[in-house]
PDB file of N, CA and C in Angstrom:
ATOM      1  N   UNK A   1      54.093 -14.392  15.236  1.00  0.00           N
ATOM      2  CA  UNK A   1      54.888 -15.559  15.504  1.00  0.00           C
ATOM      3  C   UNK A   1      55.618 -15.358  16.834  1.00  0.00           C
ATOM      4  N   UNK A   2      55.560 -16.773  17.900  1.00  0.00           N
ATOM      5  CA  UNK A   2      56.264 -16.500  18.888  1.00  0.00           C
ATOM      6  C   UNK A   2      57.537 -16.985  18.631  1.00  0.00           C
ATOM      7  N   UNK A   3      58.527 -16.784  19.122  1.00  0.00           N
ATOM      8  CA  UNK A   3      60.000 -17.418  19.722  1.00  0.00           C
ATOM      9  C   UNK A   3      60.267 -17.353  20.638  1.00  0.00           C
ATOM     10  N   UNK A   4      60.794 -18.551  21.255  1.00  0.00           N
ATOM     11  CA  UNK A   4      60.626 -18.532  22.665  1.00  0.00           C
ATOM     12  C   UNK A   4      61.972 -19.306  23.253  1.00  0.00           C
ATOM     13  N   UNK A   5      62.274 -19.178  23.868  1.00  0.00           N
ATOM     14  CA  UNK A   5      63.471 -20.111  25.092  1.00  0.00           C
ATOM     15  C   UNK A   5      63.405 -19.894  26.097  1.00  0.00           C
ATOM     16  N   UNK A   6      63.050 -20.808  26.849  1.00  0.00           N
ATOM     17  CA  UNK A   6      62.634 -20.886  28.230  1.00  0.00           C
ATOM     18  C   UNK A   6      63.169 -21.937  29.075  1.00  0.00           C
ATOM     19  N   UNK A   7      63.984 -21.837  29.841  1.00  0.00           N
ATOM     20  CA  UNK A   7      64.848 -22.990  30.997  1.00  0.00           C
ATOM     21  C   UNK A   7      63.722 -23.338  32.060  1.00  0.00           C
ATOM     22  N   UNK A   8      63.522 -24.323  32.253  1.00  0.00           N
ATOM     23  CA  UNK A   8      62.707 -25.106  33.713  1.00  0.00           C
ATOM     24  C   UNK A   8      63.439 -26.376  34.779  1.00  0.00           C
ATOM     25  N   UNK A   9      63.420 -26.116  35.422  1.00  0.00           N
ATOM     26  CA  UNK A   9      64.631 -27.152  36.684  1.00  0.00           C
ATOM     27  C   UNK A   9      63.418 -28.173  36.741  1.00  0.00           C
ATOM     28  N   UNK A  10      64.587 -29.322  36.292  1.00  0.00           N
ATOM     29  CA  UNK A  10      63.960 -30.785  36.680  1.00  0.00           C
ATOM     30  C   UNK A  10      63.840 -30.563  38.383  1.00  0.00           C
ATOM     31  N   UNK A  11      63.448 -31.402  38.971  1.00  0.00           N
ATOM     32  CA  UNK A  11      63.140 -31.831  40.400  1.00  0.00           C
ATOM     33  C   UNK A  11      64.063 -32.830  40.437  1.00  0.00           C
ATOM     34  N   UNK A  12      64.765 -32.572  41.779  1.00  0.00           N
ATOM     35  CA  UNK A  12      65.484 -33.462  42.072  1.00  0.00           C
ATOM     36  C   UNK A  12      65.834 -35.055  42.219  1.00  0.00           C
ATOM     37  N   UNK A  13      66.335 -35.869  41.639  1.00  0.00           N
ATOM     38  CA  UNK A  13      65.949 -37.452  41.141  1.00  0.00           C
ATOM     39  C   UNK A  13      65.265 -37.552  40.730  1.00  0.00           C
ATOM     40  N   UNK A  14      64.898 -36.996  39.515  1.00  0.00           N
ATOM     41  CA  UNK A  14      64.078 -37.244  38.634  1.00  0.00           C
ATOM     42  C   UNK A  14      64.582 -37.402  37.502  1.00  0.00           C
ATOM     43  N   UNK A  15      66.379 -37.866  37.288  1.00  0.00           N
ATOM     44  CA  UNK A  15      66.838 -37.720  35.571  1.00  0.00           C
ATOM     45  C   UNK A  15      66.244 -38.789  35.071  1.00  0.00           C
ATOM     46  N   UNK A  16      66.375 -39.786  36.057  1.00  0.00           N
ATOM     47  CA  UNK A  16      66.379 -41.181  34.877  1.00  0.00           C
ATOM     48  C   UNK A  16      64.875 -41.002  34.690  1.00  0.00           C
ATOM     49  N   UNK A  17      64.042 -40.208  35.469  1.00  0.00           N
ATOM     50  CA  UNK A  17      62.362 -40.116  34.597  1.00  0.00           C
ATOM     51  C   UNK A  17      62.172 -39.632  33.075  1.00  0.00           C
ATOM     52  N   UNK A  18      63.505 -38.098  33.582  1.00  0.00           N
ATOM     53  CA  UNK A  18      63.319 -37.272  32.441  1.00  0.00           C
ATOM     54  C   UNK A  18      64.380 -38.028  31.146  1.00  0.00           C
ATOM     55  N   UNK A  19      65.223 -39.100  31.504  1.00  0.00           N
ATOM     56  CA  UNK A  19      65.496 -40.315  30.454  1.00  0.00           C
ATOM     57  C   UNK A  19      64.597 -40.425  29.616  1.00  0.00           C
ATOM     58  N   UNK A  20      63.168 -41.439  30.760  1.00  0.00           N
ATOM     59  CA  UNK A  20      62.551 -41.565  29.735  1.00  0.00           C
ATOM     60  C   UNK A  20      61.401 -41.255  28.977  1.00  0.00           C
ATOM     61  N   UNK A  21      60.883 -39.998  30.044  1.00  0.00           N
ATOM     62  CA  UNK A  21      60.405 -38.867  29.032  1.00  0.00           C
ATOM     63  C   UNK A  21      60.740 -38.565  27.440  1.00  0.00           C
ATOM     64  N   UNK A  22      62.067 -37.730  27.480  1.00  0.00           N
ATOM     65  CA  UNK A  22      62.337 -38.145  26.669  1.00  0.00           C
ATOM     66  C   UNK A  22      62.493 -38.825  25.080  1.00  0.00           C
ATOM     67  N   UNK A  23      62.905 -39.875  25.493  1.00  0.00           N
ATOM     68  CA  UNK A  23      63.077 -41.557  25.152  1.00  0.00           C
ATOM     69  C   UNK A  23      61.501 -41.598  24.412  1.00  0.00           C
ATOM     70  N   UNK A  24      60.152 -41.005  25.546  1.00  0.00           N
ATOM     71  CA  UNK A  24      58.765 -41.624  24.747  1.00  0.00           C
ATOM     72  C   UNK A  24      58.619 -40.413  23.850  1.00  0.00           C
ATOM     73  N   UNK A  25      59.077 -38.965  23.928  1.00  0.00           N
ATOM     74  CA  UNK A  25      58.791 -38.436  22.838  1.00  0.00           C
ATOM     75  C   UNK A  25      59.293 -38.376  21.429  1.00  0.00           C
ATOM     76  N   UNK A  26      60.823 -39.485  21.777  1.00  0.00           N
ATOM     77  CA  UNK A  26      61.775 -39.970  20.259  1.00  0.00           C
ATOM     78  C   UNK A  26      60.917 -40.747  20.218  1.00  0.00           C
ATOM     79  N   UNK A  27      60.866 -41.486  20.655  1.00  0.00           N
ATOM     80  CA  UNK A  27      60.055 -42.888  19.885  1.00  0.00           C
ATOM     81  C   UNK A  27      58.198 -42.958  19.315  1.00  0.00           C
ATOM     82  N   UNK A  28      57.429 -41.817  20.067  1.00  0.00           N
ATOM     83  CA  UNK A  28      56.333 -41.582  19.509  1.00  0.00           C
ATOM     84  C   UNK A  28      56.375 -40.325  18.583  1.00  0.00           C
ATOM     85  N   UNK A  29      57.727 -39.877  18.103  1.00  0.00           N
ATOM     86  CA  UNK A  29      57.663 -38.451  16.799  1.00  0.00           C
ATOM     87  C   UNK A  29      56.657 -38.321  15.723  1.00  0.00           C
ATOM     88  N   UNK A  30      56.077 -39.849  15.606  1.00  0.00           N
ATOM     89  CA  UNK A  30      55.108 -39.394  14.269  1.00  0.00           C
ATOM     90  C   UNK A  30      53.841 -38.804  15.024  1.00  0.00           C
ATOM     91  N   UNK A  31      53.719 -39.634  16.448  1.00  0.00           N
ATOM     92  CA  UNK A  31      52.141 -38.826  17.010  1.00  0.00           C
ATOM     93  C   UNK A  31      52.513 -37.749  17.974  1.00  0.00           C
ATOM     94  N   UNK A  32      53.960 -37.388  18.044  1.00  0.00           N
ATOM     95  CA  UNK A  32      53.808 -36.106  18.521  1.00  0.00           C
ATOM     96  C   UNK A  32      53.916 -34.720  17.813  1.00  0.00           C
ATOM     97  N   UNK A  33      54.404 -35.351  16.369  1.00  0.00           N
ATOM     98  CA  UNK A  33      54.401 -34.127  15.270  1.00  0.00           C
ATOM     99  C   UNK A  33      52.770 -33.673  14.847  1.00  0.00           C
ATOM    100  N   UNK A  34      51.832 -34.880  15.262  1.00  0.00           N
ATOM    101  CA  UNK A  34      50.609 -34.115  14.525  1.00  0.00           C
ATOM    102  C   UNK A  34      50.372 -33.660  15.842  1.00  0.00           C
ATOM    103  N   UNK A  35      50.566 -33.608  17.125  1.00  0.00           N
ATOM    104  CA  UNK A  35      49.855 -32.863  18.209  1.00  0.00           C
ATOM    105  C   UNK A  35      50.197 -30.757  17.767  1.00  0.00           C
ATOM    106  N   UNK A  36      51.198 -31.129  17.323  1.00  0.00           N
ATOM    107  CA  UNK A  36      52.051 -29.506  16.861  1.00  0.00           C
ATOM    108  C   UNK A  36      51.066 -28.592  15.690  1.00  0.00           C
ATOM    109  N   UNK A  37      50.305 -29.142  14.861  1.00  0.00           N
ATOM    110  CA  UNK A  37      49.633 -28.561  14.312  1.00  0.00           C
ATOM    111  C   UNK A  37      48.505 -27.643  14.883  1.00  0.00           C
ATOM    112  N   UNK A  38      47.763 -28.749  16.309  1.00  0.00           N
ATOM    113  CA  UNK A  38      47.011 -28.154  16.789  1.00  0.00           C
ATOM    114  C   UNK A  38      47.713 -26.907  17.471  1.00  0.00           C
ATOM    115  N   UNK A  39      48.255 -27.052  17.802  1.00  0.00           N
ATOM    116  CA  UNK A  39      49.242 -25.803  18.792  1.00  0.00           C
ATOM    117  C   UNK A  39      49.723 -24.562  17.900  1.00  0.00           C
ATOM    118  N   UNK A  40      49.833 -24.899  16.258  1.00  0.00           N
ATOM    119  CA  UNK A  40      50.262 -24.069  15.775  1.00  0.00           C
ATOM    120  C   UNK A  40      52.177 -23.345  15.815  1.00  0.00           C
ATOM    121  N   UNK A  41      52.655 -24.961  16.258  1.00  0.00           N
ATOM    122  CA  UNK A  41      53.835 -24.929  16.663  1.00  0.00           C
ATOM    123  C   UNK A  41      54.666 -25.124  15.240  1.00  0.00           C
ATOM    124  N   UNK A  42      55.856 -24.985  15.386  1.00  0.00           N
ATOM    125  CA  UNK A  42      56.255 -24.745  13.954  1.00  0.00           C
ATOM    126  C   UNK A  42      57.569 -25.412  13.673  1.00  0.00           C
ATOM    127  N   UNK A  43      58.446 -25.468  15.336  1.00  0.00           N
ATOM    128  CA  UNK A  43      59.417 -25.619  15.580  1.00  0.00           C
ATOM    129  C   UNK A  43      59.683 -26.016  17.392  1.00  0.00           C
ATOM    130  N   UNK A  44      59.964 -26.901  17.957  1.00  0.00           N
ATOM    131  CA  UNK A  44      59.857 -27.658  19.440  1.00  0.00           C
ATOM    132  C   UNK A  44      61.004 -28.329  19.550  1.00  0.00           C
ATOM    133  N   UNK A  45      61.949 -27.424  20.413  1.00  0.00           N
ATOM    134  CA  UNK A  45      63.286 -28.222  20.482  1.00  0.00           C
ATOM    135  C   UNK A  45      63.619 -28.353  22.023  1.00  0.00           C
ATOM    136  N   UNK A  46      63.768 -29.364  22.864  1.00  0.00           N
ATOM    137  CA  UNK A  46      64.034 -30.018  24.104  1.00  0.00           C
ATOM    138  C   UNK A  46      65.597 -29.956  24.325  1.00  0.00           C
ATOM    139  N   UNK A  47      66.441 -28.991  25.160  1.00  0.00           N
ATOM    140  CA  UNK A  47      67.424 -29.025  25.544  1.00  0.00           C
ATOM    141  C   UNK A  47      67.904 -29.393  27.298  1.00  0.00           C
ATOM    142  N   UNK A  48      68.859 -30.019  27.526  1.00  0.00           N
ATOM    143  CA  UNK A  48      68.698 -30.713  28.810  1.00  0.00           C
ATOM    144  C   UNK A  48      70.349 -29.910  29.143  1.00  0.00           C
ATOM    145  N   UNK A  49      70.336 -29.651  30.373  1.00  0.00           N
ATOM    146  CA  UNK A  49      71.494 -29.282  30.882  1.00  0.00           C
ATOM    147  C   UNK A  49      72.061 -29.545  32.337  1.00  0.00           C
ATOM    148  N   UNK A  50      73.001 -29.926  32.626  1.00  0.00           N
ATOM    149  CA  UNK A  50      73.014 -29.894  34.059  1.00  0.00           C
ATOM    150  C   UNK A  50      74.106 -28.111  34.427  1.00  0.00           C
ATOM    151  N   UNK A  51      73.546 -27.790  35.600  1.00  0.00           N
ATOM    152  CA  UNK A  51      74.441 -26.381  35.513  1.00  0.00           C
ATOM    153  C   UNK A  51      74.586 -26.246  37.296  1.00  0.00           C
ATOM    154  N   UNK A  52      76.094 -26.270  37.762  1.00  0.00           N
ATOM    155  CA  UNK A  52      76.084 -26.486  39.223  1.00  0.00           C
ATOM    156  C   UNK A  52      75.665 -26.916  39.759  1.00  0.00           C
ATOM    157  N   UNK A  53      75.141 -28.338  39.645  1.00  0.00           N
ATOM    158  CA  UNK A  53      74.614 -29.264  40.431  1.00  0.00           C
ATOM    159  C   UNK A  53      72.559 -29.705  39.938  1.00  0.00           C
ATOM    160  N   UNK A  54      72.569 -28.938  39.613  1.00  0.00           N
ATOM    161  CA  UNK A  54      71.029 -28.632  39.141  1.00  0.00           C
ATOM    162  C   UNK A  54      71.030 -29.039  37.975  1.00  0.00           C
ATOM    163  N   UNK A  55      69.970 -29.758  37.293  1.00  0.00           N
ATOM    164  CA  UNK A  55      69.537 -30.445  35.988  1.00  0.00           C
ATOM    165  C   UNK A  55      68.711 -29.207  35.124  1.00  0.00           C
ATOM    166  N   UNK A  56      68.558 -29.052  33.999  1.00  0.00           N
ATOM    167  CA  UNK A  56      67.518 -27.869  33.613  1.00  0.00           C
ATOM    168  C   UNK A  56      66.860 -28.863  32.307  1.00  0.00           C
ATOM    169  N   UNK A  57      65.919 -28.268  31.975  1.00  0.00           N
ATOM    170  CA  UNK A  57      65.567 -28.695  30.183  1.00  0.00           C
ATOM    171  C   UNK A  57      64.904 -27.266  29.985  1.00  0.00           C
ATOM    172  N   UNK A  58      65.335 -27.381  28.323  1.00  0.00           N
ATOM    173  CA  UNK A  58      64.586 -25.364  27.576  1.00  0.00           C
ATOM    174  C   UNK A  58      64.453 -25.653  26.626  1.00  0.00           C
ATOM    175  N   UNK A  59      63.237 -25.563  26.390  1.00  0.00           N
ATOM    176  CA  UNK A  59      62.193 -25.207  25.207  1.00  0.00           C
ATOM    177  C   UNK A  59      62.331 -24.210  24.701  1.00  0.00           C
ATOM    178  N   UNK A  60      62.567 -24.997  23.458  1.00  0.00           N
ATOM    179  CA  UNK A  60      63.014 -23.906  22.484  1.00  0.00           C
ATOM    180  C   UNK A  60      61.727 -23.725  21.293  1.00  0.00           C
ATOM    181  N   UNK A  61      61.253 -22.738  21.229  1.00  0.00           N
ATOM    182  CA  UNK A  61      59.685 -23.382  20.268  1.00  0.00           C
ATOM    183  C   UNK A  61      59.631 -21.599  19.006  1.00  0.00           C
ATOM    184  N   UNK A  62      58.993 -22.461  17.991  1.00  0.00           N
ATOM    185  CA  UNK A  62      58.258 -21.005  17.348  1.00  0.00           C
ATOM    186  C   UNK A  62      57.186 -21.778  16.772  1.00  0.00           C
ATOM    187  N   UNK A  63      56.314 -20.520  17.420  1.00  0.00           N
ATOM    188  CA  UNK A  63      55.004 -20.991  17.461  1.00  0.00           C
ATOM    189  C   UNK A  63      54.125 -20.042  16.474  1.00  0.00           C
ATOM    190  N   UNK A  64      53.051 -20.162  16.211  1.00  0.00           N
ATOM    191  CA  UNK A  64      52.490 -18.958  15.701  1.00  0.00           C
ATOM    192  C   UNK A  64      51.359 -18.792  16.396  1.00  0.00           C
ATOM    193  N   UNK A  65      50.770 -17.615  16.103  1.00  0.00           N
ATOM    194  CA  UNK A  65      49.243 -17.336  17.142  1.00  0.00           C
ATOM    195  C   UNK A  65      48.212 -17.901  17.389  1.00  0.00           C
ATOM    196  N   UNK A  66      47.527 -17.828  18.010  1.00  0.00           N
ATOM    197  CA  UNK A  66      46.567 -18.438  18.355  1.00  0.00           C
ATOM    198  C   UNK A  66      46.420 -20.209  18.928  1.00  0.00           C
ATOM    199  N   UNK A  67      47.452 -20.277  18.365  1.00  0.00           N
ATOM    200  CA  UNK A  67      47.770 -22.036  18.899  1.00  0.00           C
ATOM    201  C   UNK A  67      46.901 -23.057  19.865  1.00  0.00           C
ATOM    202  N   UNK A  68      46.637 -24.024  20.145  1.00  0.00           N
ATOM    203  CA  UNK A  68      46.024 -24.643  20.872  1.00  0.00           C
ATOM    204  C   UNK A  68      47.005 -24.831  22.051  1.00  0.00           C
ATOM    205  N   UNK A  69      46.473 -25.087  23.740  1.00  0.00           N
ATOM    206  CA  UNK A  69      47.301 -24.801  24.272  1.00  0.00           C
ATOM    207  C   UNK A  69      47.468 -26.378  24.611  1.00  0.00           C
ATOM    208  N   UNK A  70      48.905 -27.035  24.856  1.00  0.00           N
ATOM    209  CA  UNK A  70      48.789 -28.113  25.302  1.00  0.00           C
ATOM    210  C   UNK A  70      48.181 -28.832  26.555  1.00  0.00           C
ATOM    211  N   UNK A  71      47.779 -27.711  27.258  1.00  0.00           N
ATOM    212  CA  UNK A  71      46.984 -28.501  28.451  1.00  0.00           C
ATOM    213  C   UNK A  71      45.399 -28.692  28.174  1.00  0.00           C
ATOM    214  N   UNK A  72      45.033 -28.090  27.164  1.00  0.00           N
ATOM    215  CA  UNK A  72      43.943 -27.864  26.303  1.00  0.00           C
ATOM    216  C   UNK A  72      43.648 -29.308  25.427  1.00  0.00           C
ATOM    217  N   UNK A  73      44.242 -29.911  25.179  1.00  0.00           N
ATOM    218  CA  UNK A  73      44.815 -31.320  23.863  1.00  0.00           C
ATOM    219  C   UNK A  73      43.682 -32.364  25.095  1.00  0.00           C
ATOM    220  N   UNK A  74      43.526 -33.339  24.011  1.00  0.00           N
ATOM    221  CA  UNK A  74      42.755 -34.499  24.552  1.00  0.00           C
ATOM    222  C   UNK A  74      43.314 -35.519  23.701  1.00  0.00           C
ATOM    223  N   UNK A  75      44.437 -34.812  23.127  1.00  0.00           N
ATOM    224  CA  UNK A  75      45.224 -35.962  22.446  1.00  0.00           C
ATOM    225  C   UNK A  75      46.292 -37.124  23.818  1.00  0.00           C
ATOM    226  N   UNK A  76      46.367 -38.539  23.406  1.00  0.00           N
ATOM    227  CA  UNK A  76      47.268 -39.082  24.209  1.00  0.00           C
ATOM    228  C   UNK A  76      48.653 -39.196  24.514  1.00  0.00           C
ATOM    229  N   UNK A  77      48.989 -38.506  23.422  1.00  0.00           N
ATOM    230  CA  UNK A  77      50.537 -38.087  23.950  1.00  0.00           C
ATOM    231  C   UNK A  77      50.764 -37.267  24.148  1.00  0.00           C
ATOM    232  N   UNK A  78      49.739 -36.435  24.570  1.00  0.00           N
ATOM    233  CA  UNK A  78      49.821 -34.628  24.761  1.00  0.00           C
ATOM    234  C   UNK A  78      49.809 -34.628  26.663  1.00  0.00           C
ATOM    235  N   UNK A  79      48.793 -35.774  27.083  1.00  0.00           N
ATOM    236  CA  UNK A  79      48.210 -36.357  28.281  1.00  0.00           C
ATOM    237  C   UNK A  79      49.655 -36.493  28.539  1.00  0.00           C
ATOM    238  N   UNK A  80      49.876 -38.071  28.286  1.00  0.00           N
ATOM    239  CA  UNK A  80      51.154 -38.560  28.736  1.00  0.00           C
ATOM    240  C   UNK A  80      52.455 -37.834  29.164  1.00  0.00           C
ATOM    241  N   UNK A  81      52.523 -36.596  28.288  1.00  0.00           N
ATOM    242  CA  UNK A  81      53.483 -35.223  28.196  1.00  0.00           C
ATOM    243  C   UNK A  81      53.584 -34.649  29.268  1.00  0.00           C
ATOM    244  N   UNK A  82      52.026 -34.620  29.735  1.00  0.00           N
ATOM    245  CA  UNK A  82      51.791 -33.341  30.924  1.00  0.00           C
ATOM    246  C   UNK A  82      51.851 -34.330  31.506  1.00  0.00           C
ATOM    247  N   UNK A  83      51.767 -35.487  31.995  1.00  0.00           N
ATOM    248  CA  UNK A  83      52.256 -36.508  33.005  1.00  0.00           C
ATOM    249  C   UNK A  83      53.417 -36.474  33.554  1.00  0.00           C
ATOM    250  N   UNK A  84      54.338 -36.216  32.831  1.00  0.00           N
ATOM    251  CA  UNK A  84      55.360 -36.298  32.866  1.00  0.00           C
ATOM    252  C   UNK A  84      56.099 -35.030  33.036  1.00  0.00           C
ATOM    253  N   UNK A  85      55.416 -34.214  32.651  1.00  0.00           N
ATOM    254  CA  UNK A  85      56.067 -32.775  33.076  1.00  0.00           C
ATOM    255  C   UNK A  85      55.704 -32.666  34.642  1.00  0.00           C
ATOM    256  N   UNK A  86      54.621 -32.663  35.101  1.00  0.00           N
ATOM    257  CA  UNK A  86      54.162 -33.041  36.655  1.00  0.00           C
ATOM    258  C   UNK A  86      54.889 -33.655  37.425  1.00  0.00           C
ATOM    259  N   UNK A  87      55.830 -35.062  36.909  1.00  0.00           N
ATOM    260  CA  UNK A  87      56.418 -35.494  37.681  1.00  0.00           C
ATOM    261  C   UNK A  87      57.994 -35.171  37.822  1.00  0.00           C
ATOM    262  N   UNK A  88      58.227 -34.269  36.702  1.00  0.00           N
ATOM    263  CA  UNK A  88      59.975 -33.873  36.414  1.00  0.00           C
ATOM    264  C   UNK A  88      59.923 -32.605  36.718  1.00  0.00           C
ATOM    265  N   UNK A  89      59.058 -31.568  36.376  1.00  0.00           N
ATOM    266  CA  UNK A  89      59.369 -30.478  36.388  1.00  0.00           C
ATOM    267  C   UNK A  89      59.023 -29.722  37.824  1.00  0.00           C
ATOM    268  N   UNK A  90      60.150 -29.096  38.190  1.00  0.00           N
ATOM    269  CA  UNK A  90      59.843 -28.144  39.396  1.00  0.00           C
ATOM    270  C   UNK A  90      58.894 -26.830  39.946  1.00  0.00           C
ATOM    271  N   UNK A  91      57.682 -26.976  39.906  1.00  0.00           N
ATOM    272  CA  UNK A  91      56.938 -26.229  39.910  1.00  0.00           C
ATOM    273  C   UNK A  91      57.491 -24.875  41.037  1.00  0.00           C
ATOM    274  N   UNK A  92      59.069 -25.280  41.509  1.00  0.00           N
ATOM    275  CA  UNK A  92      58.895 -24.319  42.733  1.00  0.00           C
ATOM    276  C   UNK A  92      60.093 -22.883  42.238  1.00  0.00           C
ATOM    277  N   UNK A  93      60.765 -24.135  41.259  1.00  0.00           N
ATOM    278  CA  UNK A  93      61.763 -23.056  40.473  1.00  0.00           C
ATOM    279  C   UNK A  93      60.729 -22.057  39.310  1.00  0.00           C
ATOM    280  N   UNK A  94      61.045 -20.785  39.241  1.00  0.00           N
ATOM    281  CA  UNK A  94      60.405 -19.685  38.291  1.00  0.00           C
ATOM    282  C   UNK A  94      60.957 -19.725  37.186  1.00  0.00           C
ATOM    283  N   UNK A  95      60.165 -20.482  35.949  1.00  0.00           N
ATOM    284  CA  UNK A  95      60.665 -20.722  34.804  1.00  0.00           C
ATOM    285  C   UNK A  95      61.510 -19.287  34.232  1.00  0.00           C
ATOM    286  N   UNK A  96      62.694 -19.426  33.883  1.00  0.00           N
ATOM    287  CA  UNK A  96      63.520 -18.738  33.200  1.00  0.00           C
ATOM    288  C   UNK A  96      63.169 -18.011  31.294  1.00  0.00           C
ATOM    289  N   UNK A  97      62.338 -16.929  31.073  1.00  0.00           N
ATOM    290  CA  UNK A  97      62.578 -16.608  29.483  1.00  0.00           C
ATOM    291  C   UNK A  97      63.701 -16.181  28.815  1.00  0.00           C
ATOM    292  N   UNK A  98      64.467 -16.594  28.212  1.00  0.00           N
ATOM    293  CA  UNK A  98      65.396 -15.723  27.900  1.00  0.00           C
ATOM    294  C   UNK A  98      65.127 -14.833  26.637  1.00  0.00           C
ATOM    295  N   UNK A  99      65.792 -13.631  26.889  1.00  0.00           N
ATOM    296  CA  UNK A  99      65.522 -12.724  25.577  1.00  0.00           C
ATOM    297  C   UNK A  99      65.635 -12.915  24.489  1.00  0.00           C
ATOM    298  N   UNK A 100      64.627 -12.968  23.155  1.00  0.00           N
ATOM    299  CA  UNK A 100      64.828 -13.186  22.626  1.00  0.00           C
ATOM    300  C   UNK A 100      65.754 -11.605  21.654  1.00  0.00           C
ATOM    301  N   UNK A 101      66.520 -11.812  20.732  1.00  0.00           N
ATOM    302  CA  UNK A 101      67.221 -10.615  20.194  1.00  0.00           C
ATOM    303  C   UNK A 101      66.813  -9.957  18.693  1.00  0.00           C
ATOM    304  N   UNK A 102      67.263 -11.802  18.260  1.00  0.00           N
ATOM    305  CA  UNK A 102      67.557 -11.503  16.722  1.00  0.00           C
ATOM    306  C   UNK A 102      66.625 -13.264  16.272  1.00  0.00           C
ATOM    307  N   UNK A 103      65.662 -13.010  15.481  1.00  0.00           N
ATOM    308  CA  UNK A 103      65.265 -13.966  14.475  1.00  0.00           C
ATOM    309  C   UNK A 103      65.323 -14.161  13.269  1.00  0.00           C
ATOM    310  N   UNK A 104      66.185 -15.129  12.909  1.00  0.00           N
ATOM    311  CA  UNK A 104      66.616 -15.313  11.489  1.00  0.00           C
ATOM    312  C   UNK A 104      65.995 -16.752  10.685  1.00  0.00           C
ATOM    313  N   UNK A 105      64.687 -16.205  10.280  1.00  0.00           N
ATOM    314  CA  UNK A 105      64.040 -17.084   9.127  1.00  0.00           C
ATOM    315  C   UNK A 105      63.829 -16.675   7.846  1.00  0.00           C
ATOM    316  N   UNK A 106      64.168 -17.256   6.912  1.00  0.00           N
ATOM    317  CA  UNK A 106      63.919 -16.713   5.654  1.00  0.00           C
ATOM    318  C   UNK A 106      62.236 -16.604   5.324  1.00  0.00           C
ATOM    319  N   UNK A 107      61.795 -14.864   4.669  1.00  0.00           N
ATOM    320  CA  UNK A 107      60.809 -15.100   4.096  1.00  0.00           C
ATOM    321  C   UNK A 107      60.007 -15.882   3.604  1.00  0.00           C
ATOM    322  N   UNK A 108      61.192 -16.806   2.790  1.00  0.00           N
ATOM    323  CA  UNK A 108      60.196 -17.931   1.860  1.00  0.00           C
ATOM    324  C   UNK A 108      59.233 -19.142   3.225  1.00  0.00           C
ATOM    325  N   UNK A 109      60.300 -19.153   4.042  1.00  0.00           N
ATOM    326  CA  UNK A 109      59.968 -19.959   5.499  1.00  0.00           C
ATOM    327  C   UNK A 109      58.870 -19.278   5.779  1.00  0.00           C
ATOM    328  N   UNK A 110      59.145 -18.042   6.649  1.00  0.00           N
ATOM    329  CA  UNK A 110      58.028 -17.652   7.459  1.00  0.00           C
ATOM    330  C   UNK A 110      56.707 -17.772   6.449  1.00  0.00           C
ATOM    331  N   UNK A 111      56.707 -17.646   4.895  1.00  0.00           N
ATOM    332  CA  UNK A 111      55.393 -17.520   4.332  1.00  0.00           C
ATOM    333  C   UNK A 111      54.768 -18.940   4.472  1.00  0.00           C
ATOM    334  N   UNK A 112      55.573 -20.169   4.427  1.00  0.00           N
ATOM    335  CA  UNK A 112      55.255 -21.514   4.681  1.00  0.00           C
ATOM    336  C   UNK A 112      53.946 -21.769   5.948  1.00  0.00           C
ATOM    337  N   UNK A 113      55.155 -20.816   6.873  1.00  0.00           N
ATOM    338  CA  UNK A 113      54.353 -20.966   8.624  1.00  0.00           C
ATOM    339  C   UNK A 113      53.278 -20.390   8.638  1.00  0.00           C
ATOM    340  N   UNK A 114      52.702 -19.625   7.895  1.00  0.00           N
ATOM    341  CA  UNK A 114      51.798 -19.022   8.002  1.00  0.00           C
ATOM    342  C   UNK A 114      50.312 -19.494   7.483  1.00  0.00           C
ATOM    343  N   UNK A 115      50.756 -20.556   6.841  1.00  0.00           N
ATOM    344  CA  UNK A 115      49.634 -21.253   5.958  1.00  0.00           C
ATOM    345  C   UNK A 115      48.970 -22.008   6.931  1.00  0.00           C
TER     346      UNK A 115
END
């Protein structure tokens, strides 16, 4: 199982995109929850920050192995996703991992994820 947190810098004027980025992944949740199966994702949490002037968003995910990779998907909101990451995300900033330390899931959980 992975765990992961990872910070990525929006590109500059790009909030109100990453608005409604966003905005299309609340409002399409039922077809973006089945894209997660293929991926083997378990858990996908979108955090947005602004920090000294700079915008960030961090993915927060637990995944399990082997997963499908999302640039891999021929699903349409998987497309639309990476559309949109292309146009928000800063390919020039070096995505940030942060360490992970301590993972706290209960057994009965992790045996769930594993199925």
């Amino acid at each position: 199982m992975n765990v992961e947190l990872t910070r990525f810098r929006v590109k500059e004027g790009k909030s109100e995109l990453v608005d409604e980025w966003l905005k299309f992944l609340n409002d399409n949740m039922k077809d973006v929850l089945i894209t997660l199966e293929d991926e083997k994702m378990y858990v996908e949490t979108i955090f947005r920050e602004m920090l000294d002037g700079n915008e960030y968003l961090y993915w927060c995910s637990v995944q399990g192995e082997n997963g499908q990779e999302v640039e891999e998907s021929e699903n349409w909101i998987d497309k639309k996703h990476l559309q949109y990451w292309d146009e928000c995300i800063d390919s020039n900033f070096r995505p940030v991992d942060l360490t992970t330390e301590v993972v706290m899931i209960p057994a009965k959980i992790r045996e769930v994820m594993k199925q």
